[in-house]
C-alpha atoms as a PDB file:
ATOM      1  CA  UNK A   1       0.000   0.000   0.000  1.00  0.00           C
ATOM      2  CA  UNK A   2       1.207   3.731  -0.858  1.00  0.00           C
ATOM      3  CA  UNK A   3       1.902   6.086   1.712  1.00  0.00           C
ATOM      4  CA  UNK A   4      -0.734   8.283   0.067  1.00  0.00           C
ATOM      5  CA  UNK A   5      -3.357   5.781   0.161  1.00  0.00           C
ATOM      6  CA  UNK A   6      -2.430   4.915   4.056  1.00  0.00           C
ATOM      7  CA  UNK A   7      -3.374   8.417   5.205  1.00  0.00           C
ATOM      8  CA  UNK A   8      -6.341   8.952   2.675  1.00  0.00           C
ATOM      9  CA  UNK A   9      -7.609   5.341   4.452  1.00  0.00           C
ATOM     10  CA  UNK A  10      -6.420   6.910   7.939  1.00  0.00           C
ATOM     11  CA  UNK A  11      -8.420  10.548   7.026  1.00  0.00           C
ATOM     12  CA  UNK A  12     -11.643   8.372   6.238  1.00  0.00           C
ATOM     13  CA  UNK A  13     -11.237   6.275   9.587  1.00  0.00           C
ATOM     14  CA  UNK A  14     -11.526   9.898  11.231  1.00  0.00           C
ATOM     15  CA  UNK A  15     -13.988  11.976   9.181  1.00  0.00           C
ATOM     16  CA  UNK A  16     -16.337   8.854   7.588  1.00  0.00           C
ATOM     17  CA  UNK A  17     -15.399  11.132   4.318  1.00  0.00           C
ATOM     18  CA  UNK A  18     -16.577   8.302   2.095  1.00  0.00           C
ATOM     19  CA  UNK A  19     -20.271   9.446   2.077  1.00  0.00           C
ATOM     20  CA  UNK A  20     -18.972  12.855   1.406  1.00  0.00           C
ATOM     21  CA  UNK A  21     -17.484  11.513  -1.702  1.00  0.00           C
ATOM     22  CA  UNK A  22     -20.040   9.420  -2.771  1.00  0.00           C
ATOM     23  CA  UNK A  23     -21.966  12.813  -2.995  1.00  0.00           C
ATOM     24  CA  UNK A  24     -18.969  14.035  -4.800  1.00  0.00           C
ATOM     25  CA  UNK A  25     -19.258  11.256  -7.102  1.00  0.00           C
ATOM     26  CA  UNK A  26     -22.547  11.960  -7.898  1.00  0.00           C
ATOM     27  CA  UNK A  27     -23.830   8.683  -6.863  1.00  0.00           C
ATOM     28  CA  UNK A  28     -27.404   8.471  -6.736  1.00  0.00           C
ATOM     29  CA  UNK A  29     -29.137   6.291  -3.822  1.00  0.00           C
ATOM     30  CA  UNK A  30     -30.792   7.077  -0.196  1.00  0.00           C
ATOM     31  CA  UNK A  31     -29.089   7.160   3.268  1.00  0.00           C
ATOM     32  CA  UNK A  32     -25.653   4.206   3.113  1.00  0.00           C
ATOM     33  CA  UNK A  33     -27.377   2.967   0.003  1.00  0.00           C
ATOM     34  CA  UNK A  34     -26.453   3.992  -3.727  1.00  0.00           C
ATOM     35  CA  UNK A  35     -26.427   3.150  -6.919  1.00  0.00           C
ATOM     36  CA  UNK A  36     -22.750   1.159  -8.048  1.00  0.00           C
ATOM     37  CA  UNK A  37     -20.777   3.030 -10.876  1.00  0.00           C
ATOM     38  CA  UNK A  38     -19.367   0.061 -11.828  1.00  0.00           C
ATOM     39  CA  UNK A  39     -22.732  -2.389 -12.566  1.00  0.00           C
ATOM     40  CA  UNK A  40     -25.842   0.341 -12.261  1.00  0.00           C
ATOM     41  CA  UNK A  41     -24.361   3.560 -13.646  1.00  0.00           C
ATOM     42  CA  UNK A  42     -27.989   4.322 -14.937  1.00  0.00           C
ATOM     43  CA  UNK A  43     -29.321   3.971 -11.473  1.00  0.00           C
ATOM     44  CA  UNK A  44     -31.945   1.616 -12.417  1.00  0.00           C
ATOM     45  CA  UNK A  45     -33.488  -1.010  -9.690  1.00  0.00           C
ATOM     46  CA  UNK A  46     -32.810  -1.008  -6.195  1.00  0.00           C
ATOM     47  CA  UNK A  47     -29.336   0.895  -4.776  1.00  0.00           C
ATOM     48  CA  UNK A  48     -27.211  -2.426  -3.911  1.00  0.00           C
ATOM     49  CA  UNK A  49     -24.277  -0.256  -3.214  1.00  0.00           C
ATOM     50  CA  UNK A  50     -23.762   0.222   0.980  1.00  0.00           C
ATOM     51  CA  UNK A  51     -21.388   2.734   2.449  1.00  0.00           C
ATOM     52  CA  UNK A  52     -20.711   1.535   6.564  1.00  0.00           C
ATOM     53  CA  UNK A  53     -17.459   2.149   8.277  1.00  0.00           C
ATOM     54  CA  UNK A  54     -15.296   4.141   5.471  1.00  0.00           C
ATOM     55  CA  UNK A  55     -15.696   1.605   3.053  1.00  0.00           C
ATOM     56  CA  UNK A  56     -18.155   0.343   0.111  1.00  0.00           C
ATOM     57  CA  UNK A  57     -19.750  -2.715  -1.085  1.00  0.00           C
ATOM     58  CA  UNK A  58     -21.805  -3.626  -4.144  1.00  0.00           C
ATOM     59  CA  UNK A  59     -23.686  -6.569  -3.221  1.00  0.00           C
ATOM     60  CA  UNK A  60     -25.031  -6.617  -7.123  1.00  0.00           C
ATOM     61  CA  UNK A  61     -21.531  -7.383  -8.729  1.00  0.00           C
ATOM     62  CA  UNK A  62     -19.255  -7.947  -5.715  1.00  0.00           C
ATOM     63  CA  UNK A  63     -17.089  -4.417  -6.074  1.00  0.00           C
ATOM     64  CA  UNK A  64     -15.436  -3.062  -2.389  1.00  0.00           C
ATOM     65  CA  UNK A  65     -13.030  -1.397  -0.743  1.00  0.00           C
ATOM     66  CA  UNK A  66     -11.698   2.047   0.493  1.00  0.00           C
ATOM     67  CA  UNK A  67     -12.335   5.634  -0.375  1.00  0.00           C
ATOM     68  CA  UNK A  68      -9.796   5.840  -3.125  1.00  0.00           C
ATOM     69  CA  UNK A  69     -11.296   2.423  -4.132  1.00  0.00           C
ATOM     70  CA  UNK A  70     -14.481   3.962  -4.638  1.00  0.00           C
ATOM     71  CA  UNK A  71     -13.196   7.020  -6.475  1.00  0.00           C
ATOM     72  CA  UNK A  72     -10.831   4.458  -9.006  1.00  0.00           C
ATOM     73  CA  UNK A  73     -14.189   2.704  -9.662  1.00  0.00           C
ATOM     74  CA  UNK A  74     -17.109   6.060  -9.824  1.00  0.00           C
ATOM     75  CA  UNK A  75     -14.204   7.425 -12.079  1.00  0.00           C
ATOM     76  CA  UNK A  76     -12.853   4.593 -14.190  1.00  0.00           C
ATOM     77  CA  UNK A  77      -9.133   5.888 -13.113  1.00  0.00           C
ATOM     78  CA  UNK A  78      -5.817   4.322 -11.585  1.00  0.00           C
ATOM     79  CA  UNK A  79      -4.917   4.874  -8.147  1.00  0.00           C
ATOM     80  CA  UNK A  80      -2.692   8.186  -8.969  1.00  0.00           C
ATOM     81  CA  UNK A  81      -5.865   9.760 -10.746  1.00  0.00           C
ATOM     82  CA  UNK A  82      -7.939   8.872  -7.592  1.00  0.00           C
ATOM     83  CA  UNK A  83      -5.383  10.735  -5.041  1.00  0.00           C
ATOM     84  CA  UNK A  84      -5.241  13.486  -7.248  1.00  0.00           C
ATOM     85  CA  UNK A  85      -9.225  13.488  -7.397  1.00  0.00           C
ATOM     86  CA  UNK A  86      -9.399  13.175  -3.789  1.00  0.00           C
ATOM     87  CA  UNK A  87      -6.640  15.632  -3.117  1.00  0.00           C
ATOM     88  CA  UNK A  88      -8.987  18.313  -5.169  1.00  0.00           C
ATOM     89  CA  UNK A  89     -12.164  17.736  -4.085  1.00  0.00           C
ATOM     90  CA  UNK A  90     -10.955  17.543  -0.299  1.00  0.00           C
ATOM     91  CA  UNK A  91      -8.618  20.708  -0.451  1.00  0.00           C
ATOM     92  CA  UNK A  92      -9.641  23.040   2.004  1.00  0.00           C
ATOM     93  CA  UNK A  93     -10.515  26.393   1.186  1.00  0.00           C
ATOM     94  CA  UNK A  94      -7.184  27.868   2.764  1.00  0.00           C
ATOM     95  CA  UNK A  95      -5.271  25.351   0.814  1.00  0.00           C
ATOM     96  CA  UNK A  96      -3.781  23.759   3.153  1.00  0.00           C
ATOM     97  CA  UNK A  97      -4.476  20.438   2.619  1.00  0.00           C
ATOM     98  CA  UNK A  98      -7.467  17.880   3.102  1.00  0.00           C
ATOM     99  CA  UNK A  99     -10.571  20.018   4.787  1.00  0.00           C
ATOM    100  CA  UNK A 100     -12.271  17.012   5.068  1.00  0.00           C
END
């Protein structure tokens, strides 16, 4: 594991951030429950996708993992293009790093 993906994991054990960035994403659902990017991008039938703990699972096609797991699948990207995502999206607004 990457020392940048240890303290993204380590920021989203603190902050439960991952629901944050699910709303980021722009994934569609209700409450822990959305819509997977990777098998229901059209958000069609029932949300199968659960958010608990800082992490994800898609109980329709099997997909889980971290934060930056859930940005490398919403965004079709490699683990660099996630941190960088993540790095953006989180930076707060004096720039000083993640305002998560």
């Amino acid at each position: 594991m990457t020392e940048d993906r240890r303290s993204w994991d380590l920021q989203v054990e603190r902050s439960h951030a991952v629901e944050k960035v699910a709303a980021d994403l722009g994934l569609l659902g209700a409450g822990r429950h959305f819509f997977c990017p990777g098998c229901q991008p059209d958000g069609t039938g029932t949300p199968e996708l659960v958010i608990k703990g800082g992490d994800f699972q898609c109980f329709r096609c099997g997909a889980q993992g971290d934060v930056v797991g859930l940005v490398k699948l919403a965004k079709n990207c490699d683990l660099d293009a996630a941190i960088a995502w993540l790095a953006r999206e989180t930076e707060d607004p004096q720039g000083t790093g993640p305002g998560m």
